[in-house]
N, C-alpha and C. Protein backbone atom coordinates (compact mmCIF):
# COMPACT_ATOMS: atom_id res chain seq x y z
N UNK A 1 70.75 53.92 108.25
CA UNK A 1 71.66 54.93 107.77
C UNK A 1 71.16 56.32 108.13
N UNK A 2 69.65 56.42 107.59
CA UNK A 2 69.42 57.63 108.15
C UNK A 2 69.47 57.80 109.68
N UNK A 3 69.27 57.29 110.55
CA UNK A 3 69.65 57.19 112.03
C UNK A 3 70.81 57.74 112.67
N UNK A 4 71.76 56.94 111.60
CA UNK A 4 73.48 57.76 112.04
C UNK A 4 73.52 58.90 111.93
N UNK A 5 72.97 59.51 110.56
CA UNK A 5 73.11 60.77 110.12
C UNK A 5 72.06 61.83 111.50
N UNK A 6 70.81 61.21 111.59
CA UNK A 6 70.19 62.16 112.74
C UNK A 6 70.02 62.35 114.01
N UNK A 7 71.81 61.29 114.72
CA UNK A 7 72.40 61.42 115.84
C UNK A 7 73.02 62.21 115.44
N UNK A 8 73.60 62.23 114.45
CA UNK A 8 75.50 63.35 114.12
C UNK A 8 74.77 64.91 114.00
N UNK A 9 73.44 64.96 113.33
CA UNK A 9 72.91 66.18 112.98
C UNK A 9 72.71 66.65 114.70
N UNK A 10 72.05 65.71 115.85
CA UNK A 10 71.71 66.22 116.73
C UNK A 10 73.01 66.73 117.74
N UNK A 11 73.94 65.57 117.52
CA UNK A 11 75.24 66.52 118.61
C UNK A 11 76.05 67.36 117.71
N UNK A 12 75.77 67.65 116.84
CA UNK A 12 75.89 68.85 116.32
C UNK A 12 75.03 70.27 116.59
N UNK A 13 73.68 69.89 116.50
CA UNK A 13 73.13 71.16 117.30
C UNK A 13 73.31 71.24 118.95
N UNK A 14 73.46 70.10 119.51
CA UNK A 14 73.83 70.13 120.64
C UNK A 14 75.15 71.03 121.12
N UNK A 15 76.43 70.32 120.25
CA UNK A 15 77.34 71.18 120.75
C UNK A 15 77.60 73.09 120.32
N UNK A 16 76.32 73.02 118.80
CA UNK A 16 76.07 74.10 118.57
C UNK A 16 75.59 75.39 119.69
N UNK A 17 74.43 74.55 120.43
CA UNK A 17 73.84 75.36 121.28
C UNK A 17 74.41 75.67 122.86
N UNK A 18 75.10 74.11 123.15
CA UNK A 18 76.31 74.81 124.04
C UNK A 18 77.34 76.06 124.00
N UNK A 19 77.86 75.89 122.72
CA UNK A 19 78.08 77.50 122.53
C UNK A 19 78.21 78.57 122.52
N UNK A 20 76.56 78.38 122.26
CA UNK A 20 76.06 79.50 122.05
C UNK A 20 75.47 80.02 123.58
N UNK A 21 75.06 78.95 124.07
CA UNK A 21 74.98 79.05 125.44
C UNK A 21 76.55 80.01 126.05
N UNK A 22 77.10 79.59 125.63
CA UNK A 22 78.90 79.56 126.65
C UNK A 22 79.03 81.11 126.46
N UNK A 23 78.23 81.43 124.91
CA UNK A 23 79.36 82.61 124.80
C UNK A 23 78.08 83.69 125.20
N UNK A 24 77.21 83.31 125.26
CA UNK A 24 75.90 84.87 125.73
C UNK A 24 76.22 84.69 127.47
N UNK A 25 76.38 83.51 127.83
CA UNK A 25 76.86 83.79 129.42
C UNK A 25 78.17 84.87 129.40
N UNK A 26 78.90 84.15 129.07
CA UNK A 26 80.13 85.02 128.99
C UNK A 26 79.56 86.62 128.54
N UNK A 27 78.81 87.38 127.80
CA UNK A 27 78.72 88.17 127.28
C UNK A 27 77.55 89.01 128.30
N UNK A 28 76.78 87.99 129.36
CA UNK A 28 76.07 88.85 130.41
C UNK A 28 77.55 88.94 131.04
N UNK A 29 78.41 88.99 131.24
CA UNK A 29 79.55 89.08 132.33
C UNK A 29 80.30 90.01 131.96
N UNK A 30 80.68 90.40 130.66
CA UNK A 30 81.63 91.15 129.82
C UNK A 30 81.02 92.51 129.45
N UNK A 31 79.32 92.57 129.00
CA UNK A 31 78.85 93.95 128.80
C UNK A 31 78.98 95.22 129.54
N UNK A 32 78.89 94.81 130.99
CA UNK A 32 78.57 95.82 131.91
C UNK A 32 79.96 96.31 132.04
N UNK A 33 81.05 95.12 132.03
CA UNK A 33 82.62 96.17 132.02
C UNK A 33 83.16 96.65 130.78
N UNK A 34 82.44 96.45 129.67
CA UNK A 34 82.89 96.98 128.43
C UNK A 34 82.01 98.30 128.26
N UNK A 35 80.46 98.09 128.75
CA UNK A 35 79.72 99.65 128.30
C UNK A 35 81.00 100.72 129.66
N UNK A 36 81.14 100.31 130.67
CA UNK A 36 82.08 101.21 131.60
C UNK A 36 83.17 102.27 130.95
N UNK A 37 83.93 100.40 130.24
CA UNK A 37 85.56 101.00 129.71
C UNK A 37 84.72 101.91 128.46
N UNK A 38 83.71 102.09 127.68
CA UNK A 38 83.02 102.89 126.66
C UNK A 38 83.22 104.36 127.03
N UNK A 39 81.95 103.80 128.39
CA UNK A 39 81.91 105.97 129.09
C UNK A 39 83.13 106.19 129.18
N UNK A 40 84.14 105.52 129.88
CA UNK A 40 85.41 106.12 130.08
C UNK A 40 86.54 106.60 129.26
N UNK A 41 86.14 105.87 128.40
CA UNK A 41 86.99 106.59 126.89
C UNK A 41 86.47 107.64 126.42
N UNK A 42 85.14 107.86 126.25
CA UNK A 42 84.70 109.04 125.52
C UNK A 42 84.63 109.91 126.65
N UNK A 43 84.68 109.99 128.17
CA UNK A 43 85.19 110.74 128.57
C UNK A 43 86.92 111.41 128.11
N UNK A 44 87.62 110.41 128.55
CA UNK A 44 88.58 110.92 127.89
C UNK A 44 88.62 111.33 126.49
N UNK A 45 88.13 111.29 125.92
CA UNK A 45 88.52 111.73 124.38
C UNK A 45 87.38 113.16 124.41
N UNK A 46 86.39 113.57 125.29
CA UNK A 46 86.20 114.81 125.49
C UNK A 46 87.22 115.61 126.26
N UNK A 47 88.09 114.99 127.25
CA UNK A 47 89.04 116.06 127.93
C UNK A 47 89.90 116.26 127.47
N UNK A 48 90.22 115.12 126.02
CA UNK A 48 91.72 115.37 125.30
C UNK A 48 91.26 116.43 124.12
N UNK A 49 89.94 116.60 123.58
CA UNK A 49 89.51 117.78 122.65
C UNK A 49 89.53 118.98 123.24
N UNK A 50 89.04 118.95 124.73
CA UNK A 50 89.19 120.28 125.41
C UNK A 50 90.79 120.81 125.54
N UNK A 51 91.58 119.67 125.83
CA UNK A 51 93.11 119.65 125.78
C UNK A 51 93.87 120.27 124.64
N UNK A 52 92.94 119.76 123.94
CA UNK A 52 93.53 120.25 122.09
C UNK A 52 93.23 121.50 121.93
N UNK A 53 91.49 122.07 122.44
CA UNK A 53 91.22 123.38 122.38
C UNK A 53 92.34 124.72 123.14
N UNK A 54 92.47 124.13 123.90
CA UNK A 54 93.07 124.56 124.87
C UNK A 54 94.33 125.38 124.18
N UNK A 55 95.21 123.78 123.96
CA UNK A 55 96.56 124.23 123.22
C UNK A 55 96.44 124.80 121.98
N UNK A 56 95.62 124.91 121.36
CA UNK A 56 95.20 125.81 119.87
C UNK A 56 95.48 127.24 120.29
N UNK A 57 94.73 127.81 121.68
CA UNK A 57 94.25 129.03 121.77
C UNK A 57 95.44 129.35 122.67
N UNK A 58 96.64 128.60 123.08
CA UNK A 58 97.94 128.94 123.59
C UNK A 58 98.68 129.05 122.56
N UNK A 59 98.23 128.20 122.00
CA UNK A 59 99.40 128.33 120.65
C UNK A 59 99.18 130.06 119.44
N UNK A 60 97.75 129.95 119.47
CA UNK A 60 97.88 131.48 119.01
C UNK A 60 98.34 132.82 119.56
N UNK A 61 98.00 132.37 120.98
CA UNK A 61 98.88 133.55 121.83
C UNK A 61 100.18 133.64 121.86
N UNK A 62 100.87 132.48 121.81
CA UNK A 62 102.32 132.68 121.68
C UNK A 62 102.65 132.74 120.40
N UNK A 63 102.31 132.74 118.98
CA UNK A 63 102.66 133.25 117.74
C UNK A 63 102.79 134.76 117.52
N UNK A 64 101.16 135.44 118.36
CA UNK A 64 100.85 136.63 118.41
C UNK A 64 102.43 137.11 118.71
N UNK A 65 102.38 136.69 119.86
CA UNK A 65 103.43 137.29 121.12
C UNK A 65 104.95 137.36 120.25
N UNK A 66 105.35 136.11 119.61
CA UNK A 66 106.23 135.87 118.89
C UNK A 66 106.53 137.14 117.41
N UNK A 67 105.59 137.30 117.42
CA UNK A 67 105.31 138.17 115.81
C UNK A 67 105.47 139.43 116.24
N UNK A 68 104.73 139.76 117.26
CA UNK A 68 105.44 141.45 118.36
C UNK A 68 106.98 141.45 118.70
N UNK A 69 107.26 141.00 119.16
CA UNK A 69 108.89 140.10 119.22
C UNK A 69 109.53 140.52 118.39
N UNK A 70 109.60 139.95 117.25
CA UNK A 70 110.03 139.91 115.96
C UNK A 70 110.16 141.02 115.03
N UNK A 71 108.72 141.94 115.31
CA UNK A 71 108.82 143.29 114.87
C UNK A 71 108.98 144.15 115.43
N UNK A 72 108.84 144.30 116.83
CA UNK A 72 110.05 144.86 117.70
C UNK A 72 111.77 144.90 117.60
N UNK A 73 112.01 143.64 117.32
CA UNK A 73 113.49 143.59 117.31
C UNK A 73 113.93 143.96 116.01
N UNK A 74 113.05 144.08 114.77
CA UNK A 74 113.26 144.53 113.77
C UNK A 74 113.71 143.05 112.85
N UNK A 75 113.85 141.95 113.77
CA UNK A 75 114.62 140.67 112.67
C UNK A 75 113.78 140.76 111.10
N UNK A 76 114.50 140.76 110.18
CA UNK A 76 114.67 140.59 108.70
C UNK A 76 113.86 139.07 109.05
N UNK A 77 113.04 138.99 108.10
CA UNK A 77 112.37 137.19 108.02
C UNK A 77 113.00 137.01 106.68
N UNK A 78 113.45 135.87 106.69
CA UNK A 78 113.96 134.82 105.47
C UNK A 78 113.53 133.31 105.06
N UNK A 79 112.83 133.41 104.11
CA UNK A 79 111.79 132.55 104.16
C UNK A 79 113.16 131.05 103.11
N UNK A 80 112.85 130.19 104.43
CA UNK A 80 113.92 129.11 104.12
C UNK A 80 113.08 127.66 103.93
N UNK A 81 113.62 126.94 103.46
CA UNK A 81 113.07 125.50 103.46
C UNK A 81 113.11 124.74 104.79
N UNK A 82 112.27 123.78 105.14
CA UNK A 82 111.74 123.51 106.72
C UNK A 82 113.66 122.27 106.72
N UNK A 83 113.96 122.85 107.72
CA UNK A 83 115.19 121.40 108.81
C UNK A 83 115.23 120.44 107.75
N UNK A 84 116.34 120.11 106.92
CA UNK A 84 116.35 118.89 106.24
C UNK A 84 116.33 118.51 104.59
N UNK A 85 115.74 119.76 104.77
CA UNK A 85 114.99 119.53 102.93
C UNK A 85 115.94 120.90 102.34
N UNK A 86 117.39 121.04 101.86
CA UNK A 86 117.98 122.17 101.55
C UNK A 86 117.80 122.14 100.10
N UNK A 87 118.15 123.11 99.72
CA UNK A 87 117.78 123.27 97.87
C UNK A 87 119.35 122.93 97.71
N UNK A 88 119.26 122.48 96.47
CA UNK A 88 120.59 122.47 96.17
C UNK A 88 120.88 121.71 94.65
């Protein structure tokens, strides 16, 4: 009886260690294009912060610009509730 049991225990570690075998092969094959796709994202996600910086410091120039505009033309401001949301 004990015999049965310490074949079943062994192709059990057997198919355990196949596995484990299967999946660290697989994983020398997969690292080197995953650390890649890594740099390449955090590249991009530095050119999309510079992107963001970017449009921040356009976006204040054209408020500026907008607000000279505005008090130039003399427009009255009327401070309203935003598209959608009316009082009532």
């Amino acid at each position: 009886m004990n015999d049965a049991r310490f074949k079943r225990m062994a192709k059990e570690y057997e198919a355990l260690r196949s596995t484990q075998n299967t999946i660290m092969d697989g994983l020398e094959d997969v690292l080197p294009a995953m650390a890649s796709a890594i740099d390449a994202n955090s590249k991009g996600i530095q050119e999309n912060r510079e992107a963001i910086q970017e449009n921040r410091e356009a976006i204040l120039v054209n408020t500026s610009m907008l607000q000279a505009i505005i008090e130039h033309l003399e427009v009255p401001y009327e401070e309203k509730p935003p598209m959608g949301f009316r009082q009532g």
